[in-house]
N, C-alpha and C. Protein backbone atom coordinates (compact mmCIF):
# COMPACT_ATOMS: atom_id res chain seq x y z
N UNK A 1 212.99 21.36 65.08
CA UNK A 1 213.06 21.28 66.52
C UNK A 1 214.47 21.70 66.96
N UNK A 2 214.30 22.71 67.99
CA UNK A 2 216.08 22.92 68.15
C UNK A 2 216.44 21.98 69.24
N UNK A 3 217.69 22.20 69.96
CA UNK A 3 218.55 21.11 70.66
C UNK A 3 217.78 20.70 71.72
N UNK A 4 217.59 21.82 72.21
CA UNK A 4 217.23 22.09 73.97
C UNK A 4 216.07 21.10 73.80
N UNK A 5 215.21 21.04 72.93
CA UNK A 5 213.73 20.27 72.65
C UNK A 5 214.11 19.02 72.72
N UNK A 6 214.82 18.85 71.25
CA UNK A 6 215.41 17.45 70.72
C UNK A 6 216.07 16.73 72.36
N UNK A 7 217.09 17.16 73.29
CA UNK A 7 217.71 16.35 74.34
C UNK A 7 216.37 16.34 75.09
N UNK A 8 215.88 17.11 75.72
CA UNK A 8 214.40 17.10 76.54
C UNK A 8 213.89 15.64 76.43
N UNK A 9 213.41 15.87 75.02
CA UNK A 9 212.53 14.69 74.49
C UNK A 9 213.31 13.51 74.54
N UNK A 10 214.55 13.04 74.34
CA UNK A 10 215.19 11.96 74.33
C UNK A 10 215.61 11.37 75.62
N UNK A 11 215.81 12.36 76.37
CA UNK A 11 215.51 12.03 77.51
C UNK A 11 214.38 11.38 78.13
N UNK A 12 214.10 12.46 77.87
CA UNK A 12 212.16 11.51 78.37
C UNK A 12 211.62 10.28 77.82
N UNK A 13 212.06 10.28 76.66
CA UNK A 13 211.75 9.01 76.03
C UNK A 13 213.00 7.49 76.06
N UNK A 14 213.71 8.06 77.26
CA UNK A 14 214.67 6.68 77.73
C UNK A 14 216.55 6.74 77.37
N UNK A 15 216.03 7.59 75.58
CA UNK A 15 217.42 7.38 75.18
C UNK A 15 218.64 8.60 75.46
N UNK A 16 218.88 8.45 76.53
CA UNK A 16 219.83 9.01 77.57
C UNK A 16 220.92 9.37 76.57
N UNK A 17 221.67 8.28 76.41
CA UNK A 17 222.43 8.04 75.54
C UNK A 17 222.74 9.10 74.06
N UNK A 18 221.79 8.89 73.15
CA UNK A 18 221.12 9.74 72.18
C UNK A 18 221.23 10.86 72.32
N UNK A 19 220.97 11.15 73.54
CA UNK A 19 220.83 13.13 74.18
C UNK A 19 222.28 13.62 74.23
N UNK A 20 222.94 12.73 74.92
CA UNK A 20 224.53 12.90 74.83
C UNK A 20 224.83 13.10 73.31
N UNK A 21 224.51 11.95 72.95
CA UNK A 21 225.59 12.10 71.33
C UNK A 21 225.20 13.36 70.63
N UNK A 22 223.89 13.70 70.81
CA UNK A 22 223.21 14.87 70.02
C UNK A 22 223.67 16.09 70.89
N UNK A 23 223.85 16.35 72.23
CA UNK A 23 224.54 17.49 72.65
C UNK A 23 226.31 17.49 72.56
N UNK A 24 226.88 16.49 72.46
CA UNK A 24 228.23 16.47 71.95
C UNK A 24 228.42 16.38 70.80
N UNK A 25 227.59 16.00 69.91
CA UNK A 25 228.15 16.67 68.17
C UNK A 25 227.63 17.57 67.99
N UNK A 26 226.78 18.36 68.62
CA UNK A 26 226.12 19.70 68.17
C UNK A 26 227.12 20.72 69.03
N UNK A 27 227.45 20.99 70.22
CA UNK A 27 228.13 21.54 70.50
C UNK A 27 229.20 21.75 71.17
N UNK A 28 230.03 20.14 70.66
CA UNK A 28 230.88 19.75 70.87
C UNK A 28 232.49 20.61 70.08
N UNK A 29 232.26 21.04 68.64
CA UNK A 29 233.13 21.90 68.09
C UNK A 29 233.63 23.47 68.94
N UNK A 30 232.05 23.53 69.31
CA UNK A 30 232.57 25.06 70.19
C UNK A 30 232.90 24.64 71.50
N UNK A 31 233.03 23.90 72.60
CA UNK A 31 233.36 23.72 73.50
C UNK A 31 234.83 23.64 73.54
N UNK A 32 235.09 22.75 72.33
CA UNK A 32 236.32 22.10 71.99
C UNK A 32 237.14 23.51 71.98
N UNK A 33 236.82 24.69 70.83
CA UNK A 33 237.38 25.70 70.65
C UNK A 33 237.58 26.27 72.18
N UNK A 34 236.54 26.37 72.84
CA UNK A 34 236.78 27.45 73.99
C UNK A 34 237.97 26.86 74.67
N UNK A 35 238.10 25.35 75.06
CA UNK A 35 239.04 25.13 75.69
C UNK A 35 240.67 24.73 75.35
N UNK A 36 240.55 24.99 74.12
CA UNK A 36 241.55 25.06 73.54
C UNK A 36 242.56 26.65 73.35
N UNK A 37 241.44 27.43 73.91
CA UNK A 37 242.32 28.74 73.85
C UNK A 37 242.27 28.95 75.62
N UNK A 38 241.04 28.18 76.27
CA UNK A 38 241.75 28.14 77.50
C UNK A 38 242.55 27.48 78.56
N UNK A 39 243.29 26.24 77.66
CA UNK A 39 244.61 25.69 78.01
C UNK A 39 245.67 26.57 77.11
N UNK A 40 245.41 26.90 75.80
CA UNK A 40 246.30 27.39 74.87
C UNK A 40 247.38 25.74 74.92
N UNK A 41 247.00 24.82 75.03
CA UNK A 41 247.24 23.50 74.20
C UNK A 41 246.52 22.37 73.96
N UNK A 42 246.74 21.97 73.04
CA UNK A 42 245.79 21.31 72.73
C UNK A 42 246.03 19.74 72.90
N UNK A 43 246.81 19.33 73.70
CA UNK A 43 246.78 17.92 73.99
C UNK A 43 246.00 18.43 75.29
N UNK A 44 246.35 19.23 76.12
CA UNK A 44 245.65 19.48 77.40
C UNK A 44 243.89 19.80 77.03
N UNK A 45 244.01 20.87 75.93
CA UNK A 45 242.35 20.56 75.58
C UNK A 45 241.29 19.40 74.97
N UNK A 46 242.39 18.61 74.66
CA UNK A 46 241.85 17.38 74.13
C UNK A 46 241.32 16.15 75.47
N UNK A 47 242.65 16.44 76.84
CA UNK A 47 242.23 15.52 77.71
C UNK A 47 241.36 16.24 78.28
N UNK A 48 240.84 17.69 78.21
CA UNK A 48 239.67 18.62 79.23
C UNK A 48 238.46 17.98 78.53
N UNK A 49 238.44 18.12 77.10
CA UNK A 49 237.34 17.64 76.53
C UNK A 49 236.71 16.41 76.41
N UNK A 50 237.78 15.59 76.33
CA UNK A 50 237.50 14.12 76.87
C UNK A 50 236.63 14.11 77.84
N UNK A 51 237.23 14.77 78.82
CA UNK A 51 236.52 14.63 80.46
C UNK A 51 235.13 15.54 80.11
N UNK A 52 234.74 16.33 79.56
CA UNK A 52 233.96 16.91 79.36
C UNK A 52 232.94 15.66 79.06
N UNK A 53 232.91 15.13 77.87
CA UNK A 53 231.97 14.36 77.40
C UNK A 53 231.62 13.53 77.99
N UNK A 54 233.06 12.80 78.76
CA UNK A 54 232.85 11.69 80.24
C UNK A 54 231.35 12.44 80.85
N UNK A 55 231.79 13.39 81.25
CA UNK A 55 230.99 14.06 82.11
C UNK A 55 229.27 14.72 81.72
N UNK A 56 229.35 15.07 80.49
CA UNK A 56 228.11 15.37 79.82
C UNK A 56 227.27 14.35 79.67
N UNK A 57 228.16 13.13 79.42
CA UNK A 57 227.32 11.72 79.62
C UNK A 57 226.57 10.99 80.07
N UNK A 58 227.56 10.98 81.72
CA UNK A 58 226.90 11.05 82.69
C UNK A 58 226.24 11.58 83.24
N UNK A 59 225.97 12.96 83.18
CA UNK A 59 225.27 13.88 84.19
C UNK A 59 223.80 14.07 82.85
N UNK A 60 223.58 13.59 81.61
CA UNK A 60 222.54 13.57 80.71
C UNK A 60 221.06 13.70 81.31
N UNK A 61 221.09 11.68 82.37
CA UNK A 61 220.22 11.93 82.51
C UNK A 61 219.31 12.61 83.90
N UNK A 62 220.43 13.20 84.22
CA UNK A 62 220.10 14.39 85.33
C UNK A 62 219.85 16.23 85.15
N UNK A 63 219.91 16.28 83.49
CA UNK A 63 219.76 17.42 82.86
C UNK A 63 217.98 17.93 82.87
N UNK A 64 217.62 18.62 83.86
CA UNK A 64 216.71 19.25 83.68
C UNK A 64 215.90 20.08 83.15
N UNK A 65 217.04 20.38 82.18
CA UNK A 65 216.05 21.86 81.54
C UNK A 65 215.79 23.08 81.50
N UNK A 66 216.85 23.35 82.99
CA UNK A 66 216.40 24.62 83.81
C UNK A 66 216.96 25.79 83.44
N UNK A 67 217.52 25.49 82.47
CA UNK A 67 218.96 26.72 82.08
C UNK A 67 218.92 25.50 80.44
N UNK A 68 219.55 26.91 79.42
CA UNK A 68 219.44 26.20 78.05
C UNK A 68 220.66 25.12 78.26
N UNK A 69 220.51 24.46 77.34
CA UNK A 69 221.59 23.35 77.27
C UNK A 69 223.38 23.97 77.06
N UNK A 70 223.18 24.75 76.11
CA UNK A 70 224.03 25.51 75.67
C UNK A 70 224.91 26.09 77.13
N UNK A 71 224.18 26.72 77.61
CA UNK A 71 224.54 27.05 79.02
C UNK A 71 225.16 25.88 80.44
N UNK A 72 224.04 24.90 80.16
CA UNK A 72 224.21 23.91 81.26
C UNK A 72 225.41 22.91 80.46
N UNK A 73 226.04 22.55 78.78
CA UNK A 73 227.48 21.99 78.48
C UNK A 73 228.57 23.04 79.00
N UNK A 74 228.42 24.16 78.89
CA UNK A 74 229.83 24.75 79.19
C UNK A 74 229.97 25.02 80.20
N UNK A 75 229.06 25.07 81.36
CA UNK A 75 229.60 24.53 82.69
C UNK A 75 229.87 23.30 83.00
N UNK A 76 229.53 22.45 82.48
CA UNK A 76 230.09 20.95 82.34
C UNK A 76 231.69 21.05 82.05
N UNK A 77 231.82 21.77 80.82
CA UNK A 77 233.36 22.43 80.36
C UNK A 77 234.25 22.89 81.42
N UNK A 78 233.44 24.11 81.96
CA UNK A 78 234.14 24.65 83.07
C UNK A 78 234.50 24.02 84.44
N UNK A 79 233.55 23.28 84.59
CA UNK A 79 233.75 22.29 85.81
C UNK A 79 235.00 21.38 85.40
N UNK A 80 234.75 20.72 84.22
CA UNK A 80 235.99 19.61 83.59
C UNK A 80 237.56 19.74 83.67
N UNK A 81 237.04 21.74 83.52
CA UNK A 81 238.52 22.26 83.09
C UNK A 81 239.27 22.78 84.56
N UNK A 82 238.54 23.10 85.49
CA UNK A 82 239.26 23.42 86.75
C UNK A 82 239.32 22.26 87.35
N UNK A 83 238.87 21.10 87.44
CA UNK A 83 239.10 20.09 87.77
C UNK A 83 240.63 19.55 87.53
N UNK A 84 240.48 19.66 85.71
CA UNK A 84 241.77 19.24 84.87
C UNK A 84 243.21 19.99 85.86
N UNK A 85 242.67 21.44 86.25
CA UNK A 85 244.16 22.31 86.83
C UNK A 85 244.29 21.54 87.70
N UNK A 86 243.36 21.35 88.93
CA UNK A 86 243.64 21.26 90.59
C UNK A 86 244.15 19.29 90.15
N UNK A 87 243.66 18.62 89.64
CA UNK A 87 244.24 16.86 89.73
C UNK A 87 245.57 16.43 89.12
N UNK A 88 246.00 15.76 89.99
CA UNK A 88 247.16 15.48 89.93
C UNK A 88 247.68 13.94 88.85
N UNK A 89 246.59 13.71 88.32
CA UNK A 89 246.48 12.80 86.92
C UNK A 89 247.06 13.77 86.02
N UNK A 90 246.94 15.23 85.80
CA UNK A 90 247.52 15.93 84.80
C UNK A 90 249.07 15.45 84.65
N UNK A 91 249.56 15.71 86.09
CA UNK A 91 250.93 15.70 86.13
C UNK A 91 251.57 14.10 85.79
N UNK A 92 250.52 13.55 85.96
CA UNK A 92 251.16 11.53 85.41
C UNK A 92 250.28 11.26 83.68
N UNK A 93 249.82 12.36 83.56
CA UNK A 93 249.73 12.14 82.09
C UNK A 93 248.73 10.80 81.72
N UNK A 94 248.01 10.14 82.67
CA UNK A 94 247.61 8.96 82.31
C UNK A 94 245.86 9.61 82.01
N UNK A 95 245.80 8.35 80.44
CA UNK A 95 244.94 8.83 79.43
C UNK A 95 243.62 8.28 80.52
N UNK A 96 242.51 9.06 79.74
CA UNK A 96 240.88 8.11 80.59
C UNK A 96 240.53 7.12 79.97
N UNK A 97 239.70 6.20 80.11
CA UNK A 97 239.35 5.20 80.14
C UNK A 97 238.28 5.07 78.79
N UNK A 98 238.96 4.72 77.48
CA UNK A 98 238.49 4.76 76.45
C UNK A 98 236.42 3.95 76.19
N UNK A 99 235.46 5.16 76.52
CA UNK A 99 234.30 4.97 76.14
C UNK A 99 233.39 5.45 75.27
N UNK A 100 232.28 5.36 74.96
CA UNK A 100 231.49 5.69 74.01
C UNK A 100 231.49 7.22 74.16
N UNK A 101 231.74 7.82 75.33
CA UNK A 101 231.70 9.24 75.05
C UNK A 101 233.09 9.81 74.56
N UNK A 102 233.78 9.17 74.92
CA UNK A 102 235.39 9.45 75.07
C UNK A 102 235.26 9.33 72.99
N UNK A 103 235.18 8.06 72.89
CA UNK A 103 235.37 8.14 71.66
C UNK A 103 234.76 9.16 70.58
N UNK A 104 233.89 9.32 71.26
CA UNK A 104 232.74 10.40 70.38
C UNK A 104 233.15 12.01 70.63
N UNK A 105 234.16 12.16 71.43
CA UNK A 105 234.76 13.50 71.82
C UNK A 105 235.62 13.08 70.74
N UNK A 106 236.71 12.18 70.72
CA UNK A 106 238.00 12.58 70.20
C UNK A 106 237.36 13.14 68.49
N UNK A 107 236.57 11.73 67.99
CA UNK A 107 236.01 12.24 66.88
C UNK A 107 235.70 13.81 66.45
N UNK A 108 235.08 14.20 67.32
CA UNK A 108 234.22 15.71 67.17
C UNK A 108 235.75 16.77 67.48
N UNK A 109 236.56 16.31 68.36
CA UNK A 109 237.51 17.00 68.16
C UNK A 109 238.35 17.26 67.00
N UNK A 110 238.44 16.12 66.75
CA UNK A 110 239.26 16.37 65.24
C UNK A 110 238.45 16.96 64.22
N UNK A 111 237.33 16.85 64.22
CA UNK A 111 236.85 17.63 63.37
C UNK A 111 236.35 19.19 63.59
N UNK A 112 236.64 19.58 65.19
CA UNK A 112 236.53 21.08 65.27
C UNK A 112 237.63 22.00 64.42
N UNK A 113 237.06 23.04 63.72
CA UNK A 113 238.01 24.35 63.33
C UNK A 113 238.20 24.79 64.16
N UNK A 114 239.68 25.58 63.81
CA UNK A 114 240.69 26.23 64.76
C UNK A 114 239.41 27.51 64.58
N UNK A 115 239.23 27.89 65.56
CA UNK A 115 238.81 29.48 66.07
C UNK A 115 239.25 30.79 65.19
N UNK A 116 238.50 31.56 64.67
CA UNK A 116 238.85 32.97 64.27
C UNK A 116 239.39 34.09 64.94
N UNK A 117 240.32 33.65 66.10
CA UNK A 117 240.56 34.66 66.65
C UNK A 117 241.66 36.15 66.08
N UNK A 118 241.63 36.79 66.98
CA UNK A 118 242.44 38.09 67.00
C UNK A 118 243.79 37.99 67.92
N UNK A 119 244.91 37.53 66.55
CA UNK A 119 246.35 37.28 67.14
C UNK A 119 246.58 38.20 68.29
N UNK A 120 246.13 39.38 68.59
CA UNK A 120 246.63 40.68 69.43
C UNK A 120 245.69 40.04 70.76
N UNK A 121 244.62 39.64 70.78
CA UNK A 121 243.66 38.89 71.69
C UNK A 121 244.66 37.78 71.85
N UNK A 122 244.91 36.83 71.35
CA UNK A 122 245.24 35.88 72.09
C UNK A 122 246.55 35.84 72.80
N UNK A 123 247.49 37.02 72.49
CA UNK A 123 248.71 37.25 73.09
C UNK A 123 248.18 37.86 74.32
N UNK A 124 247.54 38.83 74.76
CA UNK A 124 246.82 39.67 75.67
C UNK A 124 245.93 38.32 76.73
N UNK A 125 245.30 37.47 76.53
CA UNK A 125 244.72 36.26 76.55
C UNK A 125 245.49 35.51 77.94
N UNK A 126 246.51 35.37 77.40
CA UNK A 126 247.63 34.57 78.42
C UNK A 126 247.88 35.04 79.31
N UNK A 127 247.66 36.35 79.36
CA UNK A 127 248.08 37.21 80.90
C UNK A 127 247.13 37.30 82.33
N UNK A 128 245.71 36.78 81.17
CA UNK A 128 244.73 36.32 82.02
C UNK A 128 244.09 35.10 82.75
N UNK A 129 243.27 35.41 83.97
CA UNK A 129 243.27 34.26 84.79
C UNK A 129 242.04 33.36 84.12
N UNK A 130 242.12 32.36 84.02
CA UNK A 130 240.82 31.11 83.61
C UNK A 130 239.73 32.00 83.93
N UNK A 131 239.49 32.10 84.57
CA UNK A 131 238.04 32.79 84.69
C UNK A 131 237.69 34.03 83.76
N UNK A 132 238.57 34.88 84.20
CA UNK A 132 238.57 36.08 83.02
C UNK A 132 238.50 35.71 81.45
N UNK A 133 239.50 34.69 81.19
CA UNK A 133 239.50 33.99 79.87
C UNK A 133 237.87 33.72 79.43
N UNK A 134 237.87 33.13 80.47
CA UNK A 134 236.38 32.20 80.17
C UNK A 134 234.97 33.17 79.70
N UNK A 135 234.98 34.27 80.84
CA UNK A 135 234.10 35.59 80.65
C UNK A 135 234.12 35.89 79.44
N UNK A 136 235.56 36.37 78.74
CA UNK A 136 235.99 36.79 77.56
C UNK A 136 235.05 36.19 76.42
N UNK A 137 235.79 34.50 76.55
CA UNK A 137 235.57 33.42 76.24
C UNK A 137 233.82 33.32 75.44
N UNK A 138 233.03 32.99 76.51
CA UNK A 138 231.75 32.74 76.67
C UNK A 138 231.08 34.08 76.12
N UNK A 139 231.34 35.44 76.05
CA UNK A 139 230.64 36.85 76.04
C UNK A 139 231.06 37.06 74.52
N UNK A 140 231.97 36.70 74.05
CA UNK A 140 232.61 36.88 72.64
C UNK A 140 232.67 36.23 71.67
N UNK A 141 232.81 34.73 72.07
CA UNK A 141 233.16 33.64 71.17
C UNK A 141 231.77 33.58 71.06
N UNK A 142 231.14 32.65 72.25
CA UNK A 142 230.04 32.32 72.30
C UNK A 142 228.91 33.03 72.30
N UNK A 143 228.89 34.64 72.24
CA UNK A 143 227.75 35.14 72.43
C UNK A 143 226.65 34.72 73.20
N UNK A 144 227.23 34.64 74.29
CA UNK A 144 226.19 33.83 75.13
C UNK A 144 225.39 35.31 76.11
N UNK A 145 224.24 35.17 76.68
CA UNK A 145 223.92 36.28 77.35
C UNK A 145 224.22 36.19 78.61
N UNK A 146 224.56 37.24 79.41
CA UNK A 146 224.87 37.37 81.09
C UNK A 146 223.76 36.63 81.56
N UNK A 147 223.02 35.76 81.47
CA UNK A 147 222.24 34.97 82.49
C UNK A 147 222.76 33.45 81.71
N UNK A 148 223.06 33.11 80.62
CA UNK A 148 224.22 32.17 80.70
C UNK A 148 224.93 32.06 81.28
N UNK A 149 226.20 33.23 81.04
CA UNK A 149 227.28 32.74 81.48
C UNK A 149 227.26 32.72 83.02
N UNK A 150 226.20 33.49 84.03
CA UNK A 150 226.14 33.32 84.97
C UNK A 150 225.60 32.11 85.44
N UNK A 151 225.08 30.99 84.53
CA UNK A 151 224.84 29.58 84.61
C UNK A 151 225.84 29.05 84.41
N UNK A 152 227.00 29.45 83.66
CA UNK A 152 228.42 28.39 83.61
C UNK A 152 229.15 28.91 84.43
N UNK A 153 229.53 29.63 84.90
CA UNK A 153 230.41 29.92 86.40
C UNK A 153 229.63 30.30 87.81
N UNK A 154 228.32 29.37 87.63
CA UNK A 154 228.18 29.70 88.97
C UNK A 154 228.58 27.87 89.82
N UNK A 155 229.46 28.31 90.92
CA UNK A 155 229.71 27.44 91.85
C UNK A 155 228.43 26.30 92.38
N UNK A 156 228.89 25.37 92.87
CA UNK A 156 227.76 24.18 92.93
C UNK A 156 226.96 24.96 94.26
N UNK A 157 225.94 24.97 93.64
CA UNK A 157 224.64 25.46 94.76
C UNK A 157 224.71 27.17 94.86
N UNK A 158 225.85 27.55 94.18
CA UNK A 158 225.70 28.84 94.28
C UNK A 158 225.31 29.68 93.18
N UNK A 159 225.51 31.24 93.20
CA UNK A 159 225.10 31.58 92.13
C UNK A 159 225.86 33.29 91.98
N UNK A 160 225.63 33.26 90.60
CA UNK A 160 227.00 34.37 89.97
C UNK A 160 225.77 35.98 89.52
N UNK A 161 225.97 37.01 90.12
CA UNK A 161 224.89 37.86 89.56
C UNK A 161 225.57 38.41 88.19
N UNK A 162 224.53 38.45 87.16
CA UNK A 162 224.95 39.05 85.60
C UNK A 162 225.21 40.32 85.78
N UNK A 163 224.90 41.04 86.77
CA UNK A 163 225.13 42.67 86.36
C UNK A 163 226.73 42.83 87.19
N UNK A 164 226.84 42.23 88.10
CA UNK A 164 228.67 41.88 88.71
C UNK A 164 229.26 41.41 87.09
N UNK A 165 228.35 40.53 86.65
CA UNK A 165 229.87 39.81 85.12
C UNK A 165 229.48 41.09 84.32
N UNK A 166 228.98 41.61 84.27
CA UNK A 166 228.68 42.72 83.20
C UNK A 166 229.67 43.37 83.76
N UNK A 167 229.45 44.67 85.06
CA UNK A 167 230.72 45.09 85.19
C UNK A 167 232.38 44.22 85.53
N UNK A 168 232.43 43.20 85.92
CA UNK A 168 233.39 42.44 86.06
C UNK A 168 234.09 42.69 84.30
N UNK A 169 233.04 42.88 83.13
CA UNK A 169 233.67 42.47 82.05
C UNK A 169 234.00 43.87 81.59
N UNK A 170 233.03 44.95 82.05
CA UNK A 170 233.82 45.90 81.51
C UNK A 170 234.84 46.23 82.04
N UNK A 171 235.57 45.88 83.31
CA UNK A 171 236.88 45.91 83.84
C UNK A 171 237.82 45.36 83.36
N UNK A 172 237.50 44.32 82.84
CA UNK A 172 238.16 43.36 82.07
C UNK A 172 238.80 43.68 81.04
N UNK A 173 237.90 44.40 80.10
CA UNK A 173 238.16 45.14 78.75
C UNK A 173 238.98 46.32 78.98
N UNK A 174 238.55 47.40 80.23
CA UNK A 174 239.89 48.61 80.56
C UNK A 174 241.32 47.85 80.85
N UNK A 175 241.41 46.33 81.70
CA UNK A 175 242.51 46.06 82.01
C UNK A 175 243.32 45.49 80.35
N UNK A 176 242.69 44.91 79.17
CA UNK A 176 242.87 44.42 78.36
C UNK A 176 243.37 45.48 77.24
N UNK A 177 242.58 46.73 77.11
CA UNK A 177 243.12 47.97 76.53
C UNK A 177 244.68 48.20 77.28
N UNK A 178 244.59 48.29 78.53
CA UNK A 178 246.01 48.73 79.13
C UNK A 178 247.35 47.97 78.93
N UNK A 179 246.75 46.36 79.10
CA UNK A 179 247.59 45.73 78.34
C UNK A 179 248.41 46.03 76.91
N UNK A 180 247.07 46.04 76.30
CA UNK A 180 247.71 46.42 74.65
C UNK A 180 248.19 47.31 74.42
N UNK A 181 247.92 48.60 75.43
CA UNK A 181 249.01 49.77 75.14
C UNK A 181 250.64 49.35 75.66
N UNK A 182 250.45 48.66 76.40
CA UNK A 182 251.71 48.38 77.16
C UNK A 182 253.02 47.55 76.23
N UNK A 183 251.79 46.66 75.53
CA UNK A 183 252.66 45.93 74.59
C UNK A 183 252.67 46.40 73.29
N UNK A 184 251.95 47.92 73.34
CA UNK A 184 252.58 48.26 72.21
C UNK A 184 251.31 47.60 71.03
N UNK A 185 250.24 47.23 71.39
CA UNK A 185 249.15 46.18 70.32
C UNK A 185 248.29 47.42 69.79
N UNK A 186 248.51 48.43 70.44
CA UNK A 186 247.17 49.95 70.59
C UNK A 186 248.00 50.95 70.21
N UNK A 187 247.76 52.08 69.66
CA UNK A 187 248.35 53.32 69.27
C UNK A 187 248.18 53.79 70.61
């Protein structure tokens, strides 16, 4: 049975709870990764992810189904993580409120691997805005398809068209080539 089934069913059958733990250790390592190259630190990705799971927790048993799971955690991510920029708790550093999800993030964190990336990518990486990262992010890392990722960045009630992130990304990639010539990463 894959995930999307397995949370469905646990849901339905009460244990709310269960659905969480099984969508945060299943794809809790890759979330962890994405946001760790999109703070590029990792105490800051550790408190995004925290809040992530806070948040995956809670919002469990309001998970419908409607979009794969896969899709509907990393907008959970993405929501967590622009949240994390715009609040002003970043700047007082004060930790969240140690719970069953919290704890079950830090766990899964420590046990995520560092990412395979491409040193020349992640220098090129930094020049870009969260969102672009994330496109990158989600289309590369995650192999996710343009009607995903247009489920993790689309705004509350709104919605993101895949053939805009399609070309949005091949712009992305000419601005990312230009980069690397610039710095010298490209012949």
């Amino acid at each position: 049975m894959d995930l999307d089934q397995r949370v469905r069913d646990l849901v339905a059958a009460g244990d709310v709870g269960g659905a969480a733990s099984a969508a945060i250790e299943t794809l809790g390592p890759a979330i962890f990764g994405y946001l760790r190259v999109l703070h590029g630190d990792d105490d800051d990705a550790a408190d995004v992810f925290q809040a992530w799971a806070e948040d995956l927790w809670r919002g469990m048993a309001g998970f419908r189904g409607e979009c794969a799971l896969r899709a509907w955690a990393y907008r959970v991510a993405w929501h967590a993580s622009a949240r994390f920029r715009r609040e002003g708790w970043r700047q007082r550093r004060v930790r969240l409120q140690t719970s069953m999800a919290s704890r079950l993030a830090q766990s899964v964190a420590r046990s995520a691997p560092l990412g395979r990336r491409d040193e020349r990518l992640e220098v090129l990486g930094k020049d870009l805005a969260p969102e672009d990262r994330t496109l990158l992010l989600l289309r590369l890392d995650a192999e996710m398809s343009w009607d995903e990722i247009a489920e993790v960045l689309a705004a509350d009630g709104g919605s993101v068209s895949p053939p805009a992130l399609r070309k949005r990304f091949q712009r992305l990639k000419q601005r990312l080539g230009e980069l690397a010539r610039a710095k010298g990463l490209l012949a």
